[in-house]
Protein backbone atom coordinates (compact mmCIF):
# COMPACT_ATOMS: atom_id res chain seq x y z
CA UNK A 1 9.53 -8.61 -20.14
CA UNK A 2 9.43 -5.20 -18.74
CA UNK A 3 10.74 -2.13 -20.69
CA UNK A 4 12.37 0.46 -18.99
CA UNK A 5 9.47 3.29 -19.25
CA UNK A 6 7.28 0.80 -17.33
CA UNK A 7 8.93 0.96 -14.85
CA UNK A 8 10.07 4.95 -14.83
CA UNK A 9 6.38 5.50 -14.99
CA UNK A 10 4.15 3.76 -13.39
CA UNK A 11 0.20 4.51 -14.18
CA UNK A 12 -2.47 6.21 -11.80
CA UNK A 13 -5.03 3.91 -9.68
CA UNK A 14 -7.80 5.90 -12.28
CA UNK A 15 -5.80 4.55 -15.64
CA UNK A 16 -5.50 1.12 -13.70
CA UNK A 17 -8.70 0.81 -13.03
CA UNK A 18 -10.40 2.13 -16.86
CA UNK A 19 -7.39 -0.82 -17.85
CA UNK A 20 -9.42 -3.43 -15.89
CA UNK A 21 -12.53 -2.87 -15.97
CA UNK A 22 -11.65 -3.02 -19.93
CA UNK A 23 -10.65 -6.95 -19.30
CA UNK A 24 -13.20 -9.84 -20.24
CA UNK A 25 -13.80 -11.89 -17.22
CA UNK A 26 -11.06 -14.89 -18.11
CA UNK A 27 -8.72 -11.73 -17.41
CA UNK A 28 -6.36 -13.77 -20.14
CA UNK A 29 -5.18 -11.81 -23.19
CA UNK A 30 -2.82 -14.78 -23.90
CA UNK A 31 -5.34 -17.36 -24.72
CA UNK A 32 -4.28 -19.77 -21.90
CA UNK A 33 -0.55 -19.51 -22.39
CA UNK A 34 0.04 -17.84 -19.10
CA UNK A 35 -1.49 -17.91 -15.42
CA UNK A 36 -2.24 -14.38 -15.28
CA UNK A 37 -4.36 -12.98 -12.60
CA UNK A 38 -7.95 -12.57 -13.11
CA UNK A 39 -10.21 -9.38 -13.41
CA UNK A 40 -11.30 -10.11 -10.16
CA UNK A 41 -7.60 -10.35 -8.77
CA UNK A 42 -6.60 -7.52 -10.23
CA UNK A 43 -9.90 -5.38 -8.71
CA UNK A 44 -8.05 -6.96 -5.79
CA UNK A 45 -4.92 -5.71 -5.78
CA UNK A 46 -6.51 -1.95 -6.55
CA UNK A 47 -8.68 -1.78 -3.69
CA UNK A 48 -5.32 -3.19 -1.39
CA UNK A 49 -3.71 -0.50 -3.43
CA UNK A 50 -6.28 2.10 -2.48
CA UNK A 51 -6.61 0.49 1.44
CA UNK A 52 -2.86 0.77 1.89
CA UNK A 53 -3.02 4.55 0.75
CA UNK A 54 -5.91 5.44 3.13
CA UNK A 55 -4.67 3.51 6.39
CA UNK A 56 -1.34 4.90 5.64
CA UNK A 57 -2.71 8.53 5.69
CA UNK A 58 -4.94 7.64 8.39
CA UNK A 59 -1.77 6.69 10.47
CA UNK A 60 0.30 9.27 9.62
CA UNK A 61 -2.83 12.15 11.59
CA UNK A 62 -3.08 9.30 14.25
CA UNK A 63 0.87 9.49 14.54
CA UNK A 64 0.99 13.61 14.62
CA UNK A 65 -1.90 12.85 17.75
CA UNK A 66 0.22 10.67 19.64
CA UNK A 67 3.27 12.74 18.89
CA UNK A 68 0.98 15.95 20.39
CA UNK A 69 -0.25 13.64 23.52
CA UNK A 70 3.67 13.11 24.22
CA UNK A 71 4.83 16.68 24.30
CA UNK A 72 1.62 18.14 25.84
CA UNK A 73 2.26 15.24 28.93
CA UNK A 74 6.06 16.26 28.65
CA UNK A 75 4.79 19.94 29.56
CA UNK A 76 1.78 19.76 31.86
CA UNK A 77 1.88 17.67 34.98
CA UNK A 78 1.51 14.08 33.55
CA UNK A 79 -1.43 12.49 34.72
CA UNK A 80 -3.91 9.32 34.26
CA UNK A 81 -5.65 11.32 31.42
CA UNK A 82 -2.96 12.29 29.30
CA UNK A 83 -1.17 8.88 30.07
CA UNK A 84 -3.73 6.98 29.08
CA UNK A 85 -4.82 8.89 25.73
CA UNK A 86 -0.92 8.80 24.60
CA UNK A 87 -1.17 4.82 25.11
CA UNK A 88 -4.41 5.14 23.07
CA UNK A 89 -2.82 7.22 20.32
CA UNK A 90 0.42 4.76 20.25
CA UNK A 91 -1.90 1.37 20.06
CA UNK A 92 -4.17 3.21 17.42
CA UNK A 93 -0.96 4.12 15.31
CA UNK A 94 0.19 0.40 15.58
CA UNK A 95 -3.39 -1.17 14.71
CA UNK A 96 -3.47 1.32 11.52
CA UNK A 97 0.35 1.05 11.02
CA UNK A 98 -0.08 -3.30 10.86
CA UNK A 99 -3.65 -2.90 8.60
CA UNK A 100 -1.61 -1.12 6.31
CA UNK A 101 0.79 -3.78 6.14
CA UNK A 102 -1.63 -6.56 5.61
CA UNK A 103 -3.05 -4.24 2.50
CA UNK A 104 0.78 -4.35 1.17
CA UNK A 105 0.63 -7.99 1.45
CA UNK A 106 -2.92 -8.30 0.04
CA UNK A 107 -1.94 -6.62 -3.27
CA UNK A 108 1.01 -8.82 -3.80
CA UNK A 109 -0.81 -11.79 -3.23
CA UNK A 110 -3.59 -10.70 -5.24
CA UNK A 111 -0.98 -10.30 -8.40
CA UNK A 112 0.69 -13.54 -7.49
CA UNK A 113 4.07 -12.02 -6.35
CA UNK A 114 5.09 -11.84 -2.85
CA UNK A 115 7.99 -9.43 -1.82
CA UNK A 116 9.42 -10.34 1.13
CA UNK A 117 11.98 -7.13 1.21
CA UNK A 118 9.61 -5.02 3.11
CA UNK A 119 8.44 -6.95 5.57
CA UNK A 120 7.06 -4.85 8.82
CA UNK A 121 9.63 -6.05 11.17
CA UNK A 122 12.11 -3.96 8.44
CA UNK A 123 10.47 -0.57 9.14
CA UNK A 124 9.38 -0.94 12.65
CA UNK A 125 13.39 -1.18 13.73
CA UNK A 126 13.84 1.82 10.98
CA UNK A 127 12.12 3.77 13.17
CA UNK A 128 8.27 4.40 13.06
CA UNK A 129 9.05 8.10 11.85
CA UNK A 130 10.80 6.96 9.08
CA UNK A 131 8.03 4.78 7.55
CA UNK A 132 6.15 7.55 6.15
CA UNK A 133 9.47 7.77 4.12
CA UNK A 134 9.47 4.57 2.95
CA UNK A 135 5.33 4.35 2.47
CA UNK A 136 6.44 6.71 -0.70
CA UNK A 137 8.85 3.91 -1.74
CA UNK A 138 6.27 1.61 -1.30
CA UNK A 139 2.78 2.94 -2.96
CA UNK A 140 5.20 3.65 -6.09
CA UNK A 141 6.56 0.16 -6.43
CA UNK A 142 3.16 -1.30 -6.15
CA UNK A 143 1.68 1.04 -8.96
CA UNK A 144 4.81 0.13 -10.60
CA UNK A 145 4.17 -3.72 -10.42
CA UNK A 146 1.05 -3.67 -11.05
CA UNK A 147 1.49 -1.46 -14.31
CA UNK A 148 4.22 -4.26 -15.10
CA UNK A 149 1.99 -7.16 -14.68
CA UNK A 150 -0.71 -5.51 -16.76
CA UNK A 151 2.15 -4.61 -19.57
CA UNK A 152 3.18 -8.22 -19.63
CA UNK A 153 -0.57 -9.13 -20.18
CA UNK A 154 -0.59 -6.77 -23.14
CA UNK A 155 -2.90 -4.27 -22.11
CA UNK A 156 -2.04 -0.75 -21.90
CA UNK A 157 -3.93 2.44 -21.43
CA UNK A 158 -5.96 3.87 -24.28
CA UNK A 159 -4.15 6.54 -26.71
């Protein structure tokens, strides 16, 4: 069971990591009582962690782009050129914007939860300018869960 500082502080990907690479391979503190994920799963789940982090960033510059392609087309003469390289930005954002996504669901499946709340049909009718709002939402509660799940296996960070 979670305690309530677990989840008002959730660890750095640097303190999750040392925490892991700590683990034995069976990745099983409980001696067999529990299906906890693996080392490997958990290694997993960081690297989604870390993927969904860069993408995210990546799509936020691609976003500002697109957003500068719009209004510079809004106030020169709108041609093939500019038309064309704002379609590029937008498809760009949405490739980044849906690899981001499939990270998110990568690290839940990797720690054997799946959260269905968040799903990317929820923040695409948000409002794409709104998901950078939620992204902070989202990279805590994954720290958070993952912090939890390695809690409930009994390992914690060094003192």
């Amino acid at each position: 069971m979670r305690t309530p500082e677990t989840l008002e502080k959730p660890l750095e990907t640097t303190q999750l990591l040392k925490i892991i690479d700590r683990m034995d391979e069976s990745g099983d503190p409980a001696g067999g009582m529990h299906l906890w994920p693996n080392k490997s799963q958990l290694k997993r789940a960081v690297d989604s962690l870390q993927g969904f982090r860069r993408t995210t960033r990546w799509a936020f510059w691609v976003y500002l782009g697109f957003l500068a392609m719009l209004l510079a087309s809004f106030l020169s003469e709108p041609n093939g050129f500019s038309a064309s390289m704002t379609l590029v930005g937008f498809l760009g954002f949405l490739g980044l914007l849906l690899l981001s996504f499939f990270n998110h669901s990568d690290f839940y499946h990797a720690v054997g939860r799946f959260r269905g709340s968040e799903s990317p049909l929820v923040i695409f009718f948000l409002g794409m300018p709104l998901y950078y709002l939620f992204y902070l939402h989202l990279e805590r509660h994954m720290r958070t869960e993952l912090t939890g799940v390695l809690h409930e296996m009994g390992l914690t960070p060094e003192a």
